[in-house]
Protein backbone atom coordinates (compact mmCIF):
# COMPACT_ATOMS: atom_id res chain seq x y z
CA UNK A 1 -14.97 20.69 -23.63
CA UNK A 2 -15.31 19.98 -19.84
CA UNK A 3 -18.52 18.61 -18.85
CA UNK A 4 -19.93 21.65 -16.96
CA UNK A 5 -19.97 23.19 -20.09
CA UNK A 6 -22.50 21.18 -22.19
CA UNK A 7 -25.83 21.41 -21.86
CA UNK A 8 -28.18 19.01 -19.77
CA UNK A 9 -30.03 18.03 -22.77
CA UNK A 10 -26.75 17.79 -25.57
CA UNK A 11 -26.34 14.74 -26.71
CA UNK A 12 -22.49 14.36 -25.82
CA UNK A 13 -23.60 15.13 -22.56
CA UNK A 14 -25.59 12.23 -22.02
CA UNK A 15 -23.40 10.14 -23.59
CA UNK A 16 -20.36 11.13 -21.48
CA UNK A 17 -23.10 10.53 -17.94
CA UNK A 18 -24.27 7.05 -19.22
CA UNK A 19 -20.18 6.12 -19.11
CA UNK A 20 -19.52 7.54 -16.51
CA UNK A 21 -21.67 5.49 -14.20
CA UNK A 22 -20.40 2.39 -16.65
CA UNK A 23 -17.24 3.10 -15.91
CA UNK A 24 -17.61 4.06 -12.13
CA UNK A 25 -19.87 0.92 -11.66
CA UNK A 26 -17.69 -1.34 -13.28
CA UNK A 27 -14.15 -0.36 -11.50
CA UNK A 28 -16.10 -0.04 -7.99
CA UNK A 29 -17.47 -4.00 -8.82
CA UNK A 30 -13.73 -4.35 -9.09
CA UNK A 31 -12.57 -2.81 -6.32
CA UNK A 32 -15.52 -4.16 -3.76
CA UNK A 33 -14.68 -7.96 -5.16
CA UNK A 34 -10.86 -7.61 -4.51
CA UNK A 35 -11.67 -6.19 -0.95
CA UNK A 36 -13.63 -8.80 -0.40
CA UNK A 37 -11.20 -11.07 -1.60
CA UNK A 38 -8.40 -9.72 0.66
CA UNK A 39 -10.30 -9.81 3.74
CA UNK A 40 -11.31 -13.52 2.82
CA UNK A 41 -7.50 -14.13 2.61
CA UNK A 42 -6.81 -12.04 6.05
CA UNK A 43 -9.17 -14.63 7.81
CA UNK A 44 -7.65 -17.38 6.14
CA UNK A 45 -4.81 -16.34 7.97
CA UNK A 46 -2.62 -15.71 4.47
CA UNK A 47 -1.23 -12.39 6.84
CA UNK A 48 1.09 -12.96 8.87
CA UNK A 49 4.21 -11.36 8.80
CA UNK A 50 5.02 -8.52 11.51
CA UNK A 51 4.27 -5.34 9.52
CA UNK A 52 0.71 -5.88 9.38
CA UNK A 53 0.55 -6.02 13.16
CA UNK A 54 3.23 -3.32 13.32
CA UNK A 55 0.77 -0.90 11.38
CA UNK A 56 -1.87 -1.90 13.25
CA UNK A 57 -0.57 -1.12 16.60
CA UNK A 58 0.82 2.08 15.27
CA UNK A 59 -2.44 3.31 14.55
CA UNK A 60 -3.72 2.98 17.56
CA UNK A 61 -1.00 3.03 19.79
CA UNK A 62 -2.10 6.79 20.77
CA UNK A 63 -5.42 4.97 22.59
CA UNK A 64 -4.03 1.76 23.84
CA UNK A 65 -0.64 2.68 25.26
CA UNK A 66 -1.31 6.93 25.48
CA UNK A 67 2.34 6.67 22.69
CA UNK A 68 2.60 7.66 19.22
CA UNK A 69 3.88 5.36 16.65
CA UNK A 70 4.57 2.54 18.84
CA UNK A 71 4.25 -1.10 18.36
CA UNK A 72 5.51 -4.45 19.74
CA UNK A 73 8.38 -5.14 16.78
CA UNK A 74 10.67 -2.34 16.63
CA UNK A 75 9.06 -0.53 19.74
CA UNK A 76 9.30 2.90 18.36
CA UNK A 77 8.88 2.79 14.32
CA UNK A 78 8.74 6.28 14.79
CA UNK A 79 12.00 6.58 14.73
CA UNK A 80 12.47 4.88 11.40
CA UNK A 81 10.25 5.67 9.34
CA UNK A 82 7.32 8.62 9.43
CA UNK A 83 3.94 6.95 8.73
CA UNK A 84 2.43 9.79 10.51
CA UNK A 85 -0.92 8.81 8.21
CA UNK A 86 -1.23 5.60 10.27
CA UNK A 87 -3.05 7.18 13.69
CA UNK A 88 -5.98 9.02 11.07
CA UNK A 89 -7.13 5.14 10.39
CA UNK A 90 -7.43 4.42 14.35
CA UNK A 91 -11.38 4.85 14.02
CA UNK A 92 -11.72 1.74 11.64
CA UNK A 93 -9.05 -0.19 13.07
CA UNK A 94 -9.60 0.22 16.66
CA UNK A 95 -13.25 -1.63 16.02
CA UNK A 96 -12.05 -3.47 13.26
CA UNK A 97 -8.75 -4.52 13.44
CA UNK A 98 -6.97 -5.52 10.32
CA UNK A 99 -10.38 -5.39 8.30
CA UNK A 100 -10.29 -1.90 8.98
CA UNK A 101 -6.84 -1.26 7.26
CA UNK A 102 -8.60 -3.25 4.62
CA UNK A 103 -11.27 -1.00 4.89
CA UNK A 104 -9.04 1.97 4.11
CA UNK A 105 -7.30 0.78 1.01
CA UNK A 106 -10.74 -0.36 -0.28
CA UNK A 107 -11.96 3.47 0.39
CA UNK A 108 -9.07 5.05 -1.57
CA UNK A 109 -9.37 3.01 -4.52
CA UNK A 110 -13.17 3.11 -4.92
CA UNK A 111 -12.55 6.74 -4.71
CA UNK A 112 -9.89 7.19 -6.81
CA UNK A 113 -12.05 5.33 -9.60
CA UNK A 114 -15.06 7.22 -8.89
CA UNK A 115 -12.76 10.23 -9.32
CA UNK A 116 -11.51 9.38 -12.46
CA UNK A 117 -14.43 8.09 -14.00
CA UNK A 118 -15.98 11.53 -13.59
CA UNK A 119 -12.79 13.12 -14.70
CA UNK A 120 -13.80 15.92 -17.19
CA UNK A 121 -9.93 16.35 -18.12
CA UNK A 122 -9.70 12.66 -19.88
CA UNK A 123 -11.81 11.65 -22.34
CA UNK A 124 -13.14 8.36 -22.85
CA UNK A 125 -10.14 6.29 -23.86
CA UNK A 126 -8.32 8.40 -21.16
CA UNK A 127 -10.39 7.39 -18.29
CA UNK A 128 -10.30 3.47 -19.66
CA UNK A 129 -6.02 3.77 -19.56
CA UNK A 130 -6.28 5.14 -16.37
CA UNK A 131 -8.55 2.60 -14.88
CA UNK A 132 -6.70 0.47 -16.16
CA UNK A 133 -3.65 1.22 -14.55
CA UNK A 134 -5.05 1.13 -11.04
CA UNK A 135 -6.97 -2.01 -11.13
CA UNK A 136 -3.92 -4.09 -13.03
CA UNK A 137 -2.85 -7.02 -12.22
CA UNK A 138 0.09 -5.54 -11.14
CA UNK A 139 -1.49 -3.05 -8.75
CA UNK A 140 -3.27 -5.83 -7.86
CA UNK A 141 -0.44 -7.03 -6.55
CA UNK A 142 0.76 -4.88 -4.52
CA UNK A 143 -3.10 -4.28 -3.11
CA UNK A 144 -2.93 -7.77 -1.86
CA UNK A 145 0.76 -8.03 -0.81
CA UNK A 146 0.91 -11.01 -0.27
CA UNK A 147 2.14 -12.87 3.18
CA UNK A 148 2.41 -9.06 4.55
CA UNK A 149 -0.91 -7.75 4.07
CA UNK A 150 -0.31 -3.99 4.65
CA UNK A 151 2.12 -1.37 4.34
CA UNK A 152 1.36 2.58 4.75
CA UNK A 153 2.73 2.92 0.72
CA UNK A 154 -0.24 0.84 -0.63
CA UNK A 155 -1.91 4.07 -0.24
CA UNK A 156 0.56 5.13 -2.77
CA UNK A 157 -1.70 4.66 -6.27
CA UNK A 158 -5.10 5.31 -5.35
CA UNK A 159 -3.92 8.63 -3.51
CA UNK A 160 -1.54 9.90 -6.62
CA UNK A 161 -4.42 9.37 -8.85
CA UNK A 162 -6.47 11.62 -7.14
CA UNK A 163 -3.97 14.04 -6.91
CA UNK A 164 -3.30 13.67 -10.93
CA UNK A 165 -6.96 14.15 -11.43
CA UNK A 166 -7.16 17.08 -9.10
CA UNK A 167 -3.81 18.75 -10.83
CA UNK A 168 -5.31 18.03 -14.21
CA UNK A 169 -8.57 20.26 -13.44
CA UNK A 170 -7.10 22.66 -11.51
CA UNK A 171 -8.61 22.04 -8.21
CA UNK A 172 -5.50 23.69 -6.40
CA UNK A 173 -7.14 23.12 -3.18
CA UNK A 174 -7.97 19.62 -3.18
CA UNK A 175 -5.01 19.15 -4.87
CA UNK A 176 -2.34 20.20 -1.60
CA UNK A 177 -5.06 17.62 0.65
CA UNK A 178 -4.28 14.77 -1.61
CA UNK A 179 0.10 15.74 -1.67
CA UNK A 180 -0.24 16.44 2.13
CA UNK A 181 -1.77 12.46 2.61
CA UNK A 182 0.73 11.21 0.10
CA UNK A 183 3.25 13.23 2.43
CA UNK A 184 2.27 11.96 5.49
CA UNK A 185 2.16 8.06 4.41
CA UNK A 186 6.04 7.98 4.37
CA UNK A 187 9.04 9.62 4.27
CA UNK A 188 9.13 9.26 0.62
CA UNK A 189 6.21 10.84 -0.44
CA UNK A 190 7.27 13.91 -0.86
CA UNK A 191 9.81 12.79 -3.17
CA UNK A 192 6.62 10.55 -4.91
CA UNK A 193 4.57 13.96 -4.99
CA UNK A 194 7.71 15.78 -6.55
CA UNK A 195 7.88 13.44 -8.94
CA UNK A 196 4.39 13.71 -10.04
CA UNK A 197 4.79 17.28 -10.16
CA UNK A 198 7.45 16.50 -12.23
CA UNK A 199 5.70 14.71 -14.57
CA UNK A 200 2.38 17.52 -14.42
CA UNK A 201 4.58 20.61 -15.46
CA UNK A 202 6.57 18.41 -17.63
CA UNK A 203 3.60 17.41 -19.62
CA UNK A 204 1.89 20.97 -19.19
CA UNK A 205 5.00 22.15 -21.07
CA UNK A 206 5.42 19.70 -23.68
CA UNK A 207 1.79 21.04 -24.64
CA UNK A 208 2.25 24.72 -24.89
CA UNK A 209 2.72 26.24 -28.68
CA UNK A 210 5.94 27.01 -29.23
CA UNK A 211 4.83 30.84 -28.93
CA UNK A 212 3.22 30.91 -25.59
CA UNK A 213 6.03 32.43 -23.86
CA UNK A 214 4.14 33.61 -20.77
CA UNK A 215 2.46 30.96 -20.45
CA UNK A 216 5.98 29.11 -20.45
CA UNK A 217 7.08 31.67 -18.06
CA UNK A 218 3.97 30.85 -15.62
CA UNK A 219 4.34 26.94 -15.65
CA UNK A 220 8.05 27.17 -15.05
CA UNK A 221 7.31 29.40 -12.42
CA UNK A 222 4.75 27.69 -10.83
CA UNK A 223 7.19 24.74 -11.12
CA UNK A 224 10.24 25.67 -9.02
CA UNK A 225 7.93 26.97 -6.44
CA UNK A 226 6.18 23.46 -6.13
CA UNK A 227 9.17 21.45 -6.36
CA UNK A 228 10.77 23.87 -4.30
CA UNK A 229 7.58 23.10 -1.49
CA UNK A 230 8.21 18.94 -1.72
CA UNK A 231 11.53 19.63 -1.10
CA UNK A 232 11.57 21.32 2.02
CA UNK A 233 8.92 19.47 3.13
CA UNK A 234 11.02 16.36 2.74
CA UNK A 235 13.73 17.71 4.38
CA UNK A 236 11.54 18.60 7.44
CA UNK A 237 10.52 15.29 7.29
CA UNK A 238 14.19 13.87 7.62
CA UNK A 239 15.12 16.03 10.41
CA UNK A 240 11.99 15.03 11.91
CA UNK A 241 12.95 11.33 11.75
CA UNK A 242 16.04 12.00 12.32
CA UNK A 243 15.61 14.13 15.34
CA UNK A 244 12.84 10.67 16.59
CA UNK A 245 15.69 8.30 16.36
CA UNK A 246 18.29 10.50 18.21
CA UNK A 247 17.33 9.55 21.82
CA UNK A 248 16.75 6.20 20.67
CA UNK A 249 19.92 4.85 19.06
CA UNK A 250 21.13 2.72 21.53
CA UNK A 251 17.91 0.65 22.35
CA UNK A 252 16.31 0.03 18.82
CA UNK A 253 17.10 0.38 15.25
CA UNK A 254 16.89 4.08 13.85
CA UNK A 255 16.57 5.36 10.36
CA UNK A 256 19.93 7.07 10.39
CA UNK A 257 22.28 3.70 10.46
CA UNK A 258 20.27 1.93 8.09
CA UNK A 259 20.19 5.01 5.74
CA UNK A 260 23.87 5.26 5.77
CA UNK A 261 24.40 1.10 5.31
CA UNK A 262 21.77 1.09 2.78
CA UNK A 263 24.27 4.57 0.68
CA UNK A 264 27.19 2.38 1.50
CA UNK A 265 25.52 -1.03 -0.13
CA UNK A 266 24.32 0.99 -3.41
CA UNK A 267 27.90 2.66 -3.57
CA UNK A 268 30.01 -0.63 -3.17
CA UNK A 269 27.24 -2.46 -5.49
CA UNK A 270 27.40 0.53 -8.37
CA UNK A 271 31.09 0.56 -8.41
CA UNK A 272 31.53 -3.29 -8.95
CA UNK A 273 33.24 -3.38 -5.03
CA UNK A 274 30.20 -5.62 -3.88
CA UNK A 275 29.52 -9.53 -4.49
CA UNK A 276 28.62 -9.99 -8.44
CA UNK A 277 25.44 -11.18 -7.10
CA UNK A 278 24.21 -8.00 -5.51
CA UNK A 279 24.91 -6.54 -9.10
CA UNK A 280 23.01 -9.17 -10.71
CA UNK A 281 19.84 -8.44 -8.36
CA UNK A 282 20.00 -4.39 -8.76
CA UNK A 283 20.05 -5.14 -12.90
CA UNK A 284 17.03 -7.59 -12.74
CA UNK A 285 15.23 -5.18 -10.12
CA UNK A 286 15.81 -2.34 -12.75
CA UNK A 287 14.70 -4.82 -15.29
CA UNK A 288 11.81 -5.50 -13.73
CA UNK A 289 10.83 -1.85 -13.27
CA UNK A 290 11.02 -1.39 -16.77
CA UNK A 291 8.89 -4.15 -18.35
CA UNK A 292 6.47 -2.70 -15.15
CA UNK A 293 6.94 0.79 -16.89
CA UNK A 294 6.29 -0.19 -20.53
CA UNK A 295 3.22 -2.64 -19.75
CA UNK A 296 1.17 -0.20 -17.12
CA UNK A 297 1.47 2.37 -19.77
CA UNK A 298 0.86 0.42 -23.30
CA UNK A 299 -2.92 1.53 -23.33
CA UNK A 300 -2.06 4.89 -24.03
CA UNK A 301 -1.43 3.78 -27.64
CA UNK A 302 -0.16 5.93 -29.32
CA UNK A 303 -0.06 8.18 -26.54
CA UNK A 304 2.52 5.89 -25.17
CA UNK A 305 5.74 7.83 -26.39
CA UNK A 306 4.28 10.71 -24.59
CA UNK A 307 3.63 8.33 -21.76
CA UNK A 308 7.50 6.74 -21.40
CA UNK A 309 8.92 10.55 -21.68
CA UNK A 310 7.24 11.92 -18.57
CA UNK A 311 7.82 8.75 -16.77
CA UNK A 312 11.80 8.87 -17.76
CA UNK A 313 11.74 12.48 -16.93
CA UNK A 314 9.72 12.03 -13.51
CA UNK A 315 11.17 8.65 -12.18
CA UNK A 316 15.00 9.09 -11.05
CA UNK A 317 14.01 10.18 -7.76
CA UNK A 318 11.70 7.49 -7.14
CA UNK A 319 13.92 4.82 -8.58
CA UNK A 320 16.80 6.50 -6.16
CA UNK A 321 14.14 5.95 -3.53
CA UNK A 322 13.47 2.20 -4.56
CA UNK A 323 17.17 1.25 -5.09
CA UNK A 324 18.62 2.73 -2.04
CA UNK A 325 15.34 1.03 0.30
CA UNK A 326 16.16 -2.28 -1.48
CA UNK A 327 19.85 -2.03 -0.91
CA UNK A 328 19.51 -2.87 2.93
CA UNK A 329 18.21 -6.20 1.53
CA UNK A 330 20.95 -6.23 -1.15
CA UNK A 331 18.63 -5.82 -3.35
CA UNK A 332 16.57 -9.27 -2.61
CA UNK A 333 12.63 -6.93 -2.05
CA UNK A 334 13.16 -4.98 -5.29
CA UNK A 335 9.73 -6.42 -6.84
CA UNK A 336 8.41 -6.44 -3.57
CA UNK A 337 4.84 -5.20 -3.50
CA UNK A 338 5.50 -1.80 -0.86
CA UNK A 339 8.23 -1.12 -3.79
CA UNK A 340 6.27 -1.53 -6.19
CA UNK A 341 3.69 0.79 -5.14
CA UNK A 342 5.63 3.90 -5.50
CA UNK A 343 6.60 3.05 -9.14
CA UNK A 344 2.83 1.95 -9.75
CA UNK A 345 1.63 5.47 -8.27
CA UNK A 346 3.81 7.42 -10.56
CA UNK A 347 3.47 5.48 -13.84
CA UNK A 348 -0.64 5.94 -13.09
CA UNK A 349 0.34 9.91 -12.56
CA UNK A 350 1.83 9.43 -16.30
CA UNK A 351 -1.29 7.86 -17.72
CA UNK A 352 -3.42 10.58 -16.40
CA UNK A 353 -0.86 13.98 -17.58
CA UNK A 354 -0.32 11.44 -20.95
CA UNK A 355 -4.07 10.66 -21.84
CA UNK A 356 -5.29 14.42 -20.40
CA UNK A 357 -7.12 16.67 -23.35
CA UNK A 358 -4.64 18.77 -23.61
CA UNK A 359 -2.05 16.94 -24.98
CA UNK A 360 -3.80 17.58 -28.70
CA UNK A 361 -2.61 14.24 -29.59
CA UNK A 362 -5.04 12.20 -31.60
CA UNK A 363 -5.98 8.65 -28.72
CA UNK A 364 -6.35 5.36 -29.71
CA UNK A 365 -9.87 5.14 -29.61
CA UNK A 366 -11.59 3.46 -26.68
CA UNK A 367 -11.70 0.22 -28.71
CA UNK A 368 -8.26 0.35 -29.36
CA UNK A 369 -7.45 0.87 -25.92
CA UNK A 370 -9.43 -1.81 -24.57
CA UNK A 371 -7.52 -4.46 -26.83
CA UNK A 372 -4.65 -2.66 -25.71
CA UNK A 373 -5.35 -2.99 -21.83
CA UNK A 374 -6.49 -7.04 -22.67
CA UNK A 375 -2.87 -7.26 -23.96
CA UNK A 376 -0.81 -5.57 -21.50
CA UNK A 377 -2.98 -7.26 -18.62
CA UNK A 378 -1.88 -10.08 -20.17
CA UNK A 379 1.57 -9.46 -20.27
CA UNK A 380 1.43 -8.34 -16.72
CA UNK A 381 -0.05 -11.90 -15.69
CA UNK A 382 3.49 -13.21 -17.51
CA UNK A 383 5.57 -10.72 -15.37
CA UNK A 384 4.00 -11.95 -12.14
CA UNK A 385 4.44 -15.93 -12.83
CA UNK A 386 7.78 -15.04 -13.68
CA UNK A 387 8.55 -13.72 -10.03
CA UNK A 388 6.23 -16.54 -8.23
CA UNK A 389 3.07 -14.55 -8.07
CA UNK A 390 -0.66 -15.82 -9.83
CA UNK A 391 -3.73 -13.44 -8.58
CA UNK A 392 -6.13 -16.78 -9.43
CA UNK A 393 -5.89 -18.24 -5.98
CA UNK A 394 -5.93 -15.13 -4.34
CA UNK A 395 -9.29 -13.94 -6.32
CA UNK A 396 -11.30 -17.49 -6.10
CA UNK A 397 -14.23 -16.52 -3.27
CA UNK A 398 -15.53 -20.15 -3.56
CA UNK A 399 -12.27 -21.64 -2.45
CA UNK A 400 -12.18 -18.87 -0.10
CA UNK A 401 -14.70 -19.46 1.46
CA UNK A 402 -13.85 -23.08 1.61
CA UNK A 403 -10.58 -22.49 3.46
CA UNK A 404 -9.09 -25.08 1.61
CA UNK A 405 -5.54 -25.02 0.10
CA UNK A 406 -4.74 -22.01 2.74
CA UNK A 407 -3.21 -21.41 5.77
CA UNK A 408 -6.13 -21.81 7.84
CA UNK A 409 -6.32 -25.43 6.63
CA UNK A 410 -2.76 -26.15 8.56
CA UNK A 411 -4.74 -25.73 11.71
CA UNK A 412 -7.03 -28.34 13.23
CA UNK A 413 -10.32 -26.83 12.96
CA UNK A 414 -11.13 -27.40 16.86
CA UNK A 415 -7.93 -25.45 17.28
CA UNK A 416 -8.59 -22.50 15.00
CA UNK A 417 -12.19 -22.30 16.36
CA UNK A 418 -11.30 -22.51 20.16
CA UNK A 419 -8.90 -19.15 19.36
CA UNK A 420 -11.17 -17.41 17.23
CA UNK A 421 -13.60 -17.84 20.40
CA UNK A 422 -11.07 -16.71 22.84
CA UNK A 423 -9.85 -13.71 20.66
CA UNK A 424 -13.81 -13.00 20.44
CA UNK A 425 -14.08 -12.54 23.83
CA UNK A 426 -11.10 -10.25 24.97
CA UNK A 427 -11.33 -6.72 25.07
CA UNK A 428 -9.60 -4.93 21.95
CA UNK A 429 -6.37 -3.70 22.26
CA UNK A 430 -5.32 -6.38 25.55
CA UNK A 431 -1.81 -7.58 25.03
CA UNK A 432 -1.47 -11.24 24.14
CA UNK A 433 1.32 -13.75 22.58
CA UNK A 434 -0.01 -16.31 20.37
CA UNK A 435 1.61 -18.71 18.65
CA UNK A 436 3.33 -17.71 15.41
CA UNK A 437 1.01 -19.67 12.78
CA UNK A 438 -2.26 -17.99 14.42
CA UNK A 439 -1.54 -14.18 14.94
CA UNK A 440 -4.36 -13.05 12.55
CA UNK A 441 -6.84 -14.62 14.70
CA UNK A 442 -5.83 -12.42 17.32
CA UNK A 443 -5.69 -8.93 15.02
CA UNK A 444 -7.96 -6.94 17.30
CA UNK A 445 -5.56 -7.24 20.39
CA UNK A 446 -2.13 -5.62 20.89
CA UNK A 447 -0.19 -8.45 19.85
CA UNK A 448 3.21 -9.52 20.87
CA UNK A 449 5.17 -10.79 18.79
CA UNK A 450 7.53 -14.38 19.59
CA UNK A 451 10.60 -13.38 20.45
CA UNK A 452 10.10 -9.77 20.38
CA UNK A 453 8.86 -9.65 23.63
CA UNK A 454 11.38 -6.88 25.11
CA UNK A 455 9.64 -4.59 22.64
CA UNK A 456 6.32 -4.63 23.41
CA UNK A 457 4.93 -1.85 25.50
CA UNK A 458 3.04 -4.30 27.84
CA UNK A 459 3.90 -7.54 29.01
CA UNK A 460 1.47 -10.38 27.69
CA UNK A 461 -1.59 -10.98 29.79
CA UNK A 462 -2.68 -14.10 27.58
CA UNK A 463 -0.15 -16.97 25.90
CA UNK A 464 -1.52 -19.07 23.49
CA UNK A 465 1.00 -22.11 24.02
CA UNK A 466 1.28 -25.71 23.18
CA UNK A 467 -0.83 -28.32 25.45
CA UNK A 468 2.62 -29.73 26.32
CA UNK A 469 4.59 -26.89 27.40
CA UNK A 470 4.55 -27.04 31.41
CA UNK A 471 2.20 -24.50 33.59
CA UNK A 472 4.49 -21.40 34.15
CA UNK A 473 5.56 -20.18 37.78
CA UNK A 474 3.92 -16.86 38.69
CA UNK A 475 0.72 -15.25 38.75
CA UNK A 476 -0.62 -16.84 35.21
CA UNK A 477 -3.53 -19.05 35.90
CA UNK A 478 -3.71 -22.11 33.52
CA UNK A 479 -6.59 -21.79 31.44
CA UNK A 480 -8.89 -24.06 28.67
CA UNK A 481 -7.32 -26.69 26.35
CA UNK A 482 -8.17 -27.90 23.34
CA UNK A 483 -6.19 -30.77 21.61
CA UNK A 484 -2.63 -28.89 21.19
CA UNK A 485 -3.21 -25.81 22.52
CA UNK A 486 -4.33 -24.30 26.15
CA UNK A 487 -3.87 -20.65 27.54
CA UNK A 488 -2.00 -19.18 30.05
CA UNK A 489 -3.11 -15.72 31.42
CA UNK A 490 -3.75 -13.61 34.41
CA UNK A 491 -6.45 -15.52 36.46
CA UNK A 492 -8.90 -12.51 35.98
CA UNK A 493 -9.09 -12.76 32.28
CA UNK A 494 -9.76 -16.97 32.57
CA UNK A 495 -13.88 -16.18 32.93
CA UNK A 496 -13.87 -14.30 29.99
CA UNK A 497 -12.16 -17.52 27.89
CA UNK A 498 -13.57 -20.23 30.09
CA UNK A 499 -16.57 -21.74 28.02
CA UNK A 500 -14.31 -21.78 24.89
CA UNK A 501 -12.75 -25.03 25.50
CA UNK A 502 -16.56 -26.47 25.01
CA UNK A 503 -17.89 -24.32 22.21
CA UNK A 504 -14.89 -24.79 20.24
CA UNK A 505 -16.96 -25.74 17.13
CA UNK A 506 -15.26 -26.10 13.16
């Protein structure tokens, strides 16, 4: 019975409120402390790989530079991949900067939980398998992705559960919001929401009595015309992309070359052409997908068989998707959290259409589930050590908030301070170059990146270089220095930066 239907005084009722707001307050906690966490880990400069920076600058390269999709690494991304979600977060991360892309994944999840902690489909052992799933300590993993920081598909989970939930109570409307996000995060998410639909119909059908042939006839139906939506829309989307990276081929990498080297990879490796190692990496990235599977969705008890069938039946397009964006990397990234995130999103899909009412399969009880979700969390913590990955450091807020033990402690603290002041007082969005161990520090400006300088859509008008390195000819003015470090930049910006060299303070 959903609750709209009981009474405001039945007993059930109140029973079913007082968990919900357990549930809901306990898996926001959650969420809130591992946002906290991750921006703690942001300003201890753990981030600092290019794609962070990339996303950044392609959400608000529409403001900045008057260009869509553009950044200072690949100069157009647009043209290989479509992350056409990325300009919707420019409100948070134009005042924000990378705390605002934090921002957004923390939104998503707290309301994804919210969502399903409310979710009148699942009962109570339901809603605990599904919570489960989305604050693991494998999606855990891939929320923090680690050295990166952010990718558009760690959107992925959060946004599929919604869309489960939504499918699951027929809210048709909200429903075709949540698929058109999950659409416009990447390329691939149309083939993520067809595989959810997959998995929704599939499950819809396995609960029909054998005599409801209408109601057969109506799913099925209802079926091929969604599938039949995903897939045009994700051809659109590659004609789209591939259309971007036409007029672009011979100045920057495209998605059409890599596409076809990434088909020719996969072929070569899946008909034993390839070096054995390649091989060897594909089986242990399938490997690792499976344990993945088997442990997200062991709270489902005795729901699980249910649970592994829609996933087997749902996953060959994402695994196609996974396999053939790994082979460019011969198969090196397969665990790698942005990966990750699309098998995560669909195995939490399956713990939603498994553990939903209408399945008329008895649950595990919520205290069996809970023992269950202890165990597989525990498992999961195995699965991570085994690939080089422990959540403890990256969930400590008193070492944290010590700085000790992370990247930020690899730079003098006179240094880091005298940049944090400087990157304080530029304007947002300005186009600097720091040096490579400090580009967090500098996430609200349009930063270029060393050695990627031709891509950039501005030339530098700060550098960030080494005490040492001789004044450069030209129009830069030589600026502040403090112990290894002084600035170079156009002599208008130097009485913005100028009382930095004497605040500098650890």
């Amino acid at each position: 019975m959903l609750e709209r239907d009981l009474p405001s005084d039945d007993p059930q009722s109140s029973r079913r409120r007082r968990w919900t707001l357990a549930l809901g307050a306990a898996a926001s906690l959650a969420v809130l402390y591992g946002g906290l966490c991750k921006a703690l880990l942001f300003r201890n400069l753990e981030y600092f790989e290019s794609d962070l920076f990339s996303s950044l600058e392609m959400s608000w390269s529409w403001y900045y530079a008057g260009r869509l999709l553009r950044d200072n690494a690949y100069g157009y991304p647009g043209a290989i991949h479509n992350f056409y979600l990325l300009p919707f977060f420019s409100p948070l991360t134009i005042p924000l900067g990378a705390y605002g892309l934090i921002v957004v994944l923390v939104v998503l999840h707290l309301l994804a939980v919210l969502r399903v902690a409310r979710a009148a489909a699942l009962e109570l052992p339901g809603r605990l398998a599904l919570l489960s799933g989305l604050l693991c300590p494998i999606a855990y993993y891939v929320f923090d992705n680690p050295v990166w920081g952010f990718h558009p598909e760690l959107c992925y989970p959060p946004l599929v559960a919604l869309l489960a939930v939504e499918l699951l109570e027929g809210r048709t409307g909200w429903a075709v919001l949540v698929a058109l996000l999950i659409v416009l995060v990447k390329e691939d998410g149309a083939l993520l929401g067809a595989a959810v639909l997959v998995a929704y119909f599939g499950g819809r059908l396995w609960s029909l009595p054998a005599g409801a042939r209408e109601e057969r006839r109506r799913v099925v139906r209802a079926a091929f015309l969604s599938l039949l939506a995903t897939t045009l829309v994700f051809l659109v989307g590659m004609a789209v992309l591939s259309s971007a990276g036409s007029t672009l081929a011979s100045t920057q990498t495209t998605s059409s070359p890599r596409l076809l080297k990434a088909l020719r990879i996969l072929t070569l490796t899946l008909t034993g052409e390839a070096r054995p190692l390649q091989r060897i990496r594909l089986l242990e990235g399938l490997t690792g997908y499976a344990f993945t599977a088997a442990l997200i969705l062991l709270p489902l008890g005795r729901r699980l068989p249910r649970g592994l069938m829609l996933a087997l039946l749902a996953a060959p397009p994402v695994i196609v998707v996974l396999a053939v964006s790994s082979a460019v990397y011969r198969f090196e990234l397969m665990m790698w959290p942005p990966r990750l995130a699309l098998l995560v999103a669909l195995l939490v899909a399956g713990l939603a259409f498994a553990s939903s009412m209408r399945t008329r399969l008895p649950s595990s009880g919520s205290g069996g589930v809970a023992v269950l979700v202890v165990i597989s969390w525990g498992l999961q913590l195995l699965l991570l050590s085994h690939i080089g990955y422990s959540p403890w450091p990256r969930l400590d807020t008193w070492a944290l908030l010590r700085g000790g033990g992370y990247r930020a402690s690899t730079v003098p603290p006179r240094e880091l301070g005298f940049l944090r002041c400087v990157a304080a007082r530029l304007p947002g969005g300005l186009p600097v170059l720091p040096l490579r161990d400090t580009l967090p520090v500098f996430h609200r400006q349009s930063i270029v990146l060393p050695g990627l300088e031709a891509h950039a859509w501005h030339p530098p008008r700060l550098r960030v270089v080494p005490a040492s390195v001789a004044a450069a000819e030209g129009t830069a003015c030589r600026g502040p220095q403090v112990g290894d470090l002084a600035l170079e930049a156009e002599c208008e910006l130097l009485p913005l930066v100028e009382d930095c060299g004497r605040e500098a303070d650890p």
